[in-house]
N, C-alpha and C. Protein backbone atom coordinates (compact mmCIF):
# COMPACT_ATOMS: atom_id res chain seq x y z
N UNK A 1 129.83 161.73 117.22
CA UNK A 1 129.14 161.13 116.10
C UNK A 1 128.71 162.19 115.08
N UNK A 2 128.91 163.29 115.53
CA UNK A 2 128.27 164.40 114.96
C UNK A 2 128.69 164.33 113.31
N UNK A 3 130.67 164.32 113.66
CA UNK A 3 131.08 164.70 111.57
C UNK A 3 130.68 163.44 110.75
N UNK A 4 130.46 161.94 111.75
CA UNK A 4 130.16 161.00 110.78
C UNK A 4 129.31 161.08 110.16
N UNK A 5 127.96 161.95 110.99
CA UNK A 5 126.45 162.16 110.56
C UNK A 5 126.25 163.05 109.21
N UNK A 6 127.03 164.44 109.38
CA UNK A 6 127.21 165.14 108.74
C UNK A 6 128.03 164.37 107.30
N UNK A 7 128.86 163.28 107.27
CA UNK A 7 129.36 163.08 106.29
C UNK A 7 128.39 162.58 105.62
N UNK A 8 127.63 161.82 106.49
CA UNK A 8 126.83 160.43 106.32
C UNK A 8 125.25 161.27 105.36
N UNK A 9 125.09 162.28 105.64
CA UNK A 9 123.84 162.80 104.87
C UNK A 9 124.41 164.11 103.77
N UNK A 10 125.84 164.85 104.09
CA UNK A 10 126.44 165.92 103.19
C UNK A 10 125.49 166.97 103.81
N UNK A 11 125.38 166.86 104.84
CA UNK A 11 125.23 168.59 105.14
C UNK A 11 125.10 168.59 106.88
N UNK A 12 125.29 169.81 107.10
CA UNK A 12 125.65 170.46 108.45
C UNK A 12 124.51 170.25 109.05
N UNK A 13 124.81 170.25 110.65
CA UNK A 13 123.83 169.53 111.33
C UNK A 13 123.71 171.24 112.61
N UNK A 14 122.35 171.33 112.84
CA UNK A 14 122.34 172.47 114.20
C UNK A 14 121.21 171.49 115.33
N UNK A 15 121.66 172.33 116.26
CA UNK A 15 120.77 172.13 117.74
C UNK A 15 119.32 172.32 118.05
N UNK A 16 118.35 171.82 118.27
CA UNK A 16 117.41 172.26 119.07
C UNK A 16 117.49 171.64 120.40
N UNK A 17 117.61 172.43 121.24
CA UNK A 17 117.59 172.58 122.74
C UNK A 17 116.08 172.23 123.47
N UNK A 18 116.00 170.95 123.89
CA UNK A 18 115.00 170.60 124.62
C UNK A 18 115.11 171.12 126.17
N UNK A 19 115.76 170.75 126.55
CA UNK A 19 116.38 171.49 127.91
C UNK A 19 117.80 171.20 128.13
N UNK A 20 118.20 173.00 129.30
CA UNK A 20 119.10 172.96 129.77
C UNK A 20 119.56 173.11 131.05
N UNK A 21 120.77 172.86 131.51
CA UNK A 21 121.17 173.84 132.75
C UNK A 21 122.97 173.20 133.00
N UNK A 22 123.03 174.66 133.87
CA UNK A 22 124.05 174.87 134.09
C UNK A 22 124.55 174.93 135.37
N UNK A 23 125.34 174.14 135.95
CA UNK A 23 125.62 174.39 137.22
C UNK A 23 127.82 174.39 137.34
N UNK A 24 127.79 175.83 137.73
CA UNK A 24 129.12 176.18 137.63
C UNK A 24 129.87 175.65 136.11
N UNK A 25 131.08 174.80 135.88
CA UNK A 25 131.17 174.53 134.69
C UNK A 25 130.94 173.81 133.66
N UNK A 26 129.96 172.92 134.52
CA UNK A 26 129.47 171.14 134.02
C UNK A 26 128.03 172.23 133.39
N UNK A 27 127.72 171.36 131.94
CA UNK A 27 126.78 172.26 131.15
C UNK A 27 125.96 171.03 130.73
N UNK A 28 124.73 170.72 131.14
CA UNK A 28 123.31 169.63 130.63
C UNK A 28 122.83 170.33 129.53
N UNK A 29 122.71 169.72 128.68
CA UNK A 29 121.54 169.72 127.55
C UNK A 29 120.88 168.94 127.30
N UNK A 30 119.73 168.55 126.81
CA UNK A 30 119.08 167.71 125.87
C UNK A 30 118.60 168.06 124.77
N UNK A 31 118.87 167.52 123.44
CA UNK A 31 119.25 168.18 122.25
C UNK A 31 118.72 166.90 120.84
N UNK A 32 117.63 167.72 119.88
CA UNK A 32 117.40 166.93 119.06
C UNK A 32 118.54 167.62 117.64
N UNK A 33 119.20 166.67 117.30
CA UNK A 33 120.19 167.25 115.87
C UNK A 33 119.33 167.15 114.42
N UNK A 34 119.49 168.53 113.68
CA UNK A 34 118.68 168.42 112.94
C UNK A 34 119.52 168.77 111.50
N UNK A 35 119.22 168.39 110.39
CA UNK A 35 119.72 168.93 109.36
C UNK A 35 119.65 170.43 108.64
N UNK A 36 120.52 171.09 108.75
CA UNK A 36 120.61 172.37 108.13
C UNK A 36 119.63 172.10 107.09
N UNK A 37 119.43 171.51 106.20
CA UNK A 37 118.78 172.34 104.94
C UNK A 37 117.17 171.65 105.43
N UNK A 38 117.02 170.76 105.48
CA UNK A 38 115.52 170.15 105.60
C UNK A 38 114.77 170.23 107.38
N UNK A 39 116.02 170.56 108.38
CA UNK A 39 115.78 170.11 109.78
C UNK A 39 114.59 169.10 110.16
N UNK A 40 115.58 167.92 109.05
CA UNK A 40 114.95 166.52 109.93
C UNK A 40 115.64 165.92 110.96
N UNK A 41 115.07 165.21 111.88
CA UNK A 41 116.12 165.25 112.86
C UNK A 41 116.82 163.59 112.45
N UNK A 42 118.40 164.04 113.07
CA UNK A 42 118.83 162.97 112.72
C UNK A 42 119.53 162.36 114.02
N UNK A 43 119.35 162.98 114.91
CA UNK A 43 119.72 162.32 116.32
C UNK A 43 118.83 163.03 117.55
N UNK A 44 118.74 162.21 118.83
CA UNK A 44 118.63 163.29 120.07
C UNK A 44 119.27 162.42 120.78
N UNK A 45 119.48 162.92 122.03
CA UNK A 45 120.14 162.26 123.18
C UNK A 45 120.74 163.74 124.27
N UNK A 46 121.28 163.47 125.23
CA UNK A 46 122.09 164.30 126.48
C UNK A 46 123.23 164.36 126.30
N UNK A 47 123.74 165.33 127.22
CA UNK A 47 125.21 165.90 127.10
C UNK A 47 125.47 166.98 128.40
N UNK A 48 126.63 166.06 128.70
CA UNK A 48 127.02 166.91 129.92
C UNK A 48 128.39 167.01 129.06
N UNK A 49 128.81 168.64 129.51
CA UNK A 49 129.87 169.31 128.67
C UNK A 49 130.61 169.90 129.88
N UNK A 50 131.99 169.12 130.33
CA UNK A 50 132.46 170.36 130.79
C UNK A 50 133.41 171.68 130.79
N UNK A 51 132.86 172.54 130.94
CA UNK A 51 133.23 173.88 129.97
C UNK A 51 134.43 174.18 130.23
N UNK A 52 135.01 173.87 131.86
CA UNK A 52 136.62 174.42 131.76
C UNK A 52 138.11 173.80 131.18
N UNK A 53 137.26 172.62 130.48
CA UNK A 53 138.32 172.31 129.65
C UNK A 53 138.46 172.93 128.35
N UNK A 54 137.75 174.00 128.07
CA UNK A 54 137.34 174.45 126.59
C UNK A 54 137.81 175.70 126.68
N UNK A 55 138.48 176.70 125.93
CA UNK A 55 138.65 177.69 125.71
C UNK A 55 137.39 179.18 125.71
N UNK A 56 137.71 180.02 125.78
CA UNK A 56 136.66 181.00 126.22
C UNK A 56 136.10 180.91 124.76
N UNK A 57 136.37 180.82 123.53
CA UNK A 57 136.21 181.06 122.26
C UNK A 57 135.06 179.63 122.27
N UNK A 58 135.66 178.79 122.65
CA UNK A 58 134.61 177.25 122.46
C UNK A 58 133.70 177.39 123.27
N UNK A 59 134.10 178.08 124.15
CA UNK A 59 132.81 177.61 125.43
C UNK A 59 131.79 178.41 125.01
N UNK A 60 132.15 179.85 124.60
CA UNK A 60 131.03 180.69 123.86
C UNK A 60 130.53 179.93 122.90
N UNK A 61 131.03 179.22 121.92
CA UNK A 61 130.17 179.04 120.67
C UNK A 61 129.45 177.58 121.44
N UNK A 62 129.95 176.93 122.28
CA UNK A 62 128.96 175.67 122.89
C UNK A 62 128.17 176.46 123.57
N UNK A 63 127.92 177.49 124.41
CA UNK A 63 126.59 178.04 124.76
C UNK A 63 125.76 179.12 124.23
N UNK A 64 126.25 179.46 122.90
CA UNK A 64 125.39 179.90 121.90
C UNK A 64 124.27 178.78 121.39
N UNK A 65 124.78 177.18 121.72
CA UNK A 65 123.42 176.36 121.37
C UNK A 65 122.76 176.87 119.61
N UNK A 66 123.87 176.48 119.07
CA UNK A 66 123.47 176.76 117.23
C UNK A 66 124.23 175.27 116.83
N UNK A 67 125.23 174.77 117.26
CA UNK A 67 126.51 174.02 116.53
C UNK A 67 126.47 172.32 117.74
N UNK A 68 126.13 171.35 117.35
CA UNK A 68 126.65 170.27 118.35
C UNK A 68 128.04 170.38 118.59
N UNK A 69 128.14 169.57 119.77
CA UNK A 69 129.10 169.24 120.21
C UNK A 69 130.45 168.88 119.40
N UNK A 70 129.96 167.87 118.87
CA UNK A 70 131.15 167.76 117.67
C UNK A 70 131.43 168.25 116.71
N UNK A 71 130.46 168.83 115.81
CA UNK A 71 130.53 169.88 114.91
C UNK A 71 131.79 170.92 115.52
N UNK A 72 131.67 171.48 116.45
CA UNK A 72 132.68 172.74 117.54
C UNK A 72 133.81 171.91 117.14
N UNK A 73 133.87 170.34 117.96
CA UNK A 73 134.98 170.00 117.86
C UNK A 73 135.78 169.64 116.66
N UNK A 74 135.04 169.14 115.90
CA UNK A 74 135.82 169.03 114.33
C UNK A 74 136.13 170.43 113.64
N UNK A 75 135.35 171.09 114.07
CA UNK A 75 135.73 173.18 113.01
C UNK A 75 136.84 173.40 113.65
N UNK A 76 137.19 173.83 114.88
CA UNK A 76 137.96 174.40 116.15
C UNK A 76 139.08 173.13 115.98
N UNK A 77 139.26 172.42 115.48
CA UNK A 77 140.37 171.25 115.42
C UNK A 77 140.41 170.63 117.09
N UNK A 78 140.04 170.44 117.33
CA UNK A 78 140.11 170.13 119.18
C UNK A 78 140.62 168.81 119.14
N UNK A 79 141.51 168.82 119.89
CA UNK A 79 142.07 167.16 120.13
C UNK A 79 141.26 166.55 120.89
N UNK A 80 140.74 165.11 120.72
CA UNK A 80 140.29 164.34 121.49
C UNK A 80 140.10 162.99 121.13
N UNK A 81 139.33 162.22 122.13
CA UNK A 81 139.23 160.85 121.53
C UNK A 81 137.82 160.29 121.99
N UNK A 82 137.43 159.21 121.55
CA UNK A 82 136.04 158.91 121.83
C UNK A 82 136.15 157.63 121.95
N UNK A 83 135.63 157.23 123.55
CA UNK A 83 135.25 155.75 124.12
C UNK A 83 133.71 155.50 124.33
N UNK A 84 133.21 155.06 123.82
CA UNK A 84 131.92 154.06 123.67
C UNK A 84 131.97 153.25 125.33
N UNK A 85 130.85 153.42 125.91
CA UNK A 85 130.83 152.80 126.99
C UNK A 85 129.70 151.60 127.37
N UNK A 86 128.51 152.04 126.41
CA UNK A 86 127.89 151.06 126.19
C UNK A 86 127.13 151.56 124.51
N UNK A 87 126.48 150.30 123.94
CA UNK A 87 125.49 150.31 122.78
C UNK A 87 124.57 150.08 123.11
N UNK A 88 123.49 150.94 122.59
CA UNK A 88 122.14 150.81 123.29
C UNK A 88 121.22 150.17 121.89
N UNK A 89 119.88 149.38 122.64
CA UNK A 89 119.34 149.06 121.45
C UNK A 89 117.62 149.11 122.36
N UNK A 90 116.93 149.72 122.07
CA UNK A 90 115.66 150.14 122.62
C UNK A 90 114.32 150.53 122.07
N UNK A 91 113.24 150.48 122.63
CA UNK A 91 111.84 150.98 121.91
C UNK A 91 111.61 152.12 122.17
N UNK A 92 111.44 153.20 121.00
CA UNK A 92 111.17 154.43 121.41
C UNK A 92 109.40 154.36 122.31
N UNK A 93 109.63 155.36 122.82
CA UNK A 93 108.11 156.32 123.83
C UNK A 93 108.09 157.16 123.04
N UNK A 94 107.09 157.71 123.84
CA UNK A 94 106.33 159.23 123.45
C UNK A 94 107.22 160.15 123.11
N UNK A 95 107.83 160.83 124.12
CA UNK A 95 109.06 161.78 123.85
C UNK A 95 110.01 161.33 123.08
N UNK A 96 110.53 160.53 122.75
CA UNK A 96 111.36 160.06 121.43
C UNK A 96 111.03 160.10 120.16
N UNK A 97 109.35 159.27 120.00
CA UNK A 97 108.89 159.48 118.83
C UNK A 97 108.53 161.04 118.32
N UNK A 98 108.14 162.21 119.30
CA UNK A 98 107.82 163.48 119.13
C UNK A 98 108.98 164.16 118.84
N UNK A 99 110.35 163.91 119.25
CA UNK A 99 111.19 164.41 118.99
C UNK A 99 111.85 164.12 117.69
N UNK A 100 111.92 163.01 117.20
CA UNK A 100 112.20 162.74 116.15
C UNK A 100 111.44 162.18 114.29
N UNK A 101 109.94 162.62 115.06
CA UNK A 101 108.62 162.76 113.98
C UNK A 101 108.78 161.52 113.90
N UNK A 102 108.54 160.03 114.69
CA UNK A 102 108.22 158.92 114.70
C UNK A 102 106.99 158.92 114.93
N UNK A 103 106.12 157.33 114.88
CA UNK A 103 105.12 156.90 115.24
C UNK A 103 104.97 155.62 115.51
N UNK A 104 104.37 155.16 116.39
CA UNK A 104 104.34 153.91 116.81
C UNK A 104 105.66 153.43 117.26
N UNK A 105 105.79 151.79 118.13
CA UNK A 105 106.86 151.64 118.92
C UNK A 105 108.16 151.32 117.56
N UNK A 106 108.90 151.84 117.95
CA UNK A 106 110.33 151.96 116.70
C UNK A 106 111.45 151.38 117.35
N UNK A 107 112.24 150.42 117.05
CA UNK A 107 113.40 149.68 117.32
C UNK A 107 114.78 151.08 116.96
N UNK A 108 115.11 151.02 118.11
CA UNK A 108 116.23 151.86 117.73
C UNK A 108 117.55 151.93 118.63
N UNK A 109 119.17 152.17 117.80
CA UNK A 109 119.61 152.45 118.55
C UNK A 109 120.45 153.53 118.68
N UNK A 110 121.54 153.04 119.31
CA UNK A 110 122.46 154.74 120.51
C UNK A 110 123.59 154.24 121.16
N UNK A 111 123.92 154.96 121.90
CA UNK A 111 125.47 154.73 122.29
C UNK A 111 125.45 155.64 123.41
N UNK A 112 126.35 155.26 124.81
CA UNK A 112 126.97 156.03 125.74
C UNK A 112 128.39 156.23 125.23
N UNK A 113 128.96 157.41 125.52
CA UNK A 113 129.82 157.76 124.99
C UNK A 113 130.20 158.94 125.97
N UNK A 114 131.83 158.83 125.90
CA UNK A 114 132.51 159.76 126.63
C UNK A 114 133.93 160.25 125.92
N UNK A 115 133.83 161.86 125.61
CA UNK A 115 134.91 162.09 124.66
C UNK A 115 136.04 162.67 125.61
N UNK A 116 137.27 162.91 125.42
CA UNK A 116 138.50 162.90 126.20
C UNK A 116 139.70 163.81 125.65
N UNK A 117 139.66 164.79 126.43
CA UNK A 117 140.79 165.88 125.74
C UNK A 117 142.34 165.08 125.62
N UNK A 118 142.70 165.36 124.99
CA UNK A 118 144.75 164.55 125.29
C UNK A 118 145.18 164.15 126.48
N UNK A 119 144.92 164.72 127.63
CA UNK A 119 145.26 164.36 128.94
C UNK A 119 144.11 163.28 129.53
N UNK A 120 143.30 162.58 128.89
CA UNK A 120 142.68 162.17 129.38
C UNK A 120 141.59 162.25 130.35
N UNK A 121 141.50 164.11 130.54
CA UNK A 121 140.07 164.84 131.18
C UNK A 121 138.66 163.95 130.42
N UNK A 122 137.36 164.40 131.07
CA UNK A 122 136.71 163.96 129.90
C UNK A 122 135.75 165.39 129.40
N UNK A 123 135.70 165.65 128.43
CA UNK A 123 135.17 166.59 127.29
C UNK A 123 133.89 166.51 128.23
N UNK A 124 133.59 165.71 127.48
CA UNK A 124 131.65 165.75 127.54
C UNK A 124 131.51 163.83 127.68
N UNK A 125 130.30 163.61 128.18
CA UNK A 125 129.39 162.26 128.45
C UNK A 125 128.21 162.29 127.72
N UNK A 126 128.04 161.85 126.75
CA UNK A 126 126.90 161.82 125.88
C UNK A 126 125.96 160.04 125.59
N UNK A 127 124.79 160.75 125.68
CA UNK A 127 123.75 159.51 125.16
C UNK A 127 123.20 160.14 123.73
N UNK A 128 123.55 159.19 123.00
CA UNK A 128 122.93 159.62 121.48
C UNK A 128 122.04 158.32 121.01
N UNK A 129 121.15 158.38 120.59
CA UNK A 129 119.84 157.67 119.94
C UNK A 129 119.69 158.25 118.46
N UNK A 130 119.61 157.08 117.72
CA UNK A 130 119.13 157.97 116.06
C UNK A 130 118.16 156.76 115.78
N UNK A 131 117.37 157.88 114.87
CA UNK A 131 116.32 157.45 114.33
C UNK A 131 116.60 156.28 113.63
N UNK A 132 115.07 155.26 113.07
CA UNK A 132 115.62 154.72 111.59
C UNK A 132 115.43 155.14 110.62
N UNK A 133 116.63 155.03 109.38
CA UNK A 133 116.96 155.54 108.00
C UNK A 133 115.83 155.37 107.68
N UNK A 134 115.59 156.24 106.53
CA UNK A 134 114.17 156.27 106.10
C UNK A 134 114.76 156.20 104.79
């Protein structure tokens, strides 16, 4: 969702890293996306990444934690494809609203999502939540 976002506001989107970890090549984050010029946030959600489908060049710049997920994949040209597994539609909490400078209960939604190299590996498993347009 990352280049739609980026199209969708005209400017580049970076990471803040709520938490991580790593176990062998499967890589967890939780990650609020923020806008390069203003860093409002315009998404958060999880991401399991796994790294040995990625080149040593990608896997470095995905654990440098500066660039989302898709951002990498749209610069780096990376083949893949993206299946939607469910649409989410929910009331933000505490940690949602703090992460994304909300207040009070907020209707919002998101998507499970799983992206897929050419062979049909899977990239990464992502939950993404965005705010509402303001």
């Amino acid at each position: 969702m990352t280049p739609t976002l980026e199209q969708f506001y005209g400017q580049d989107i970076h990471l803040r890293v709520l938490s991580r970890r790593r176990k062998r090549d499967e890589y967890f984050r939780e990650v609020v996306l923020l806008l390069d010029g203003s860093n409002r946030p315009v998404e958060c959600g999880a991401i399991k990444i796994n790294l040995k489908l990625f080149s040593p060049d990608a896997r470095a710049e995905i654990l440098e934690e500066r660039r989302p997920l898709g951002h990498i994949l749209n610069e780096r040209h990376i083949a893949h494809t993206s299946l939607p597994k469910a649409f989410l539609l929910l009331t933000s909490d505490h940690l949602i609203n703090e992460v994304l400078g909300l207040t009070g209960a907020n209707i919002l939604y998101g998507r499970r999502n799983t992206l897929f190299n050419p062979k049909g590996r899977p990239l990464a498993e992502i939950v993404e939540i965005l705010p509402p347009l303001r």
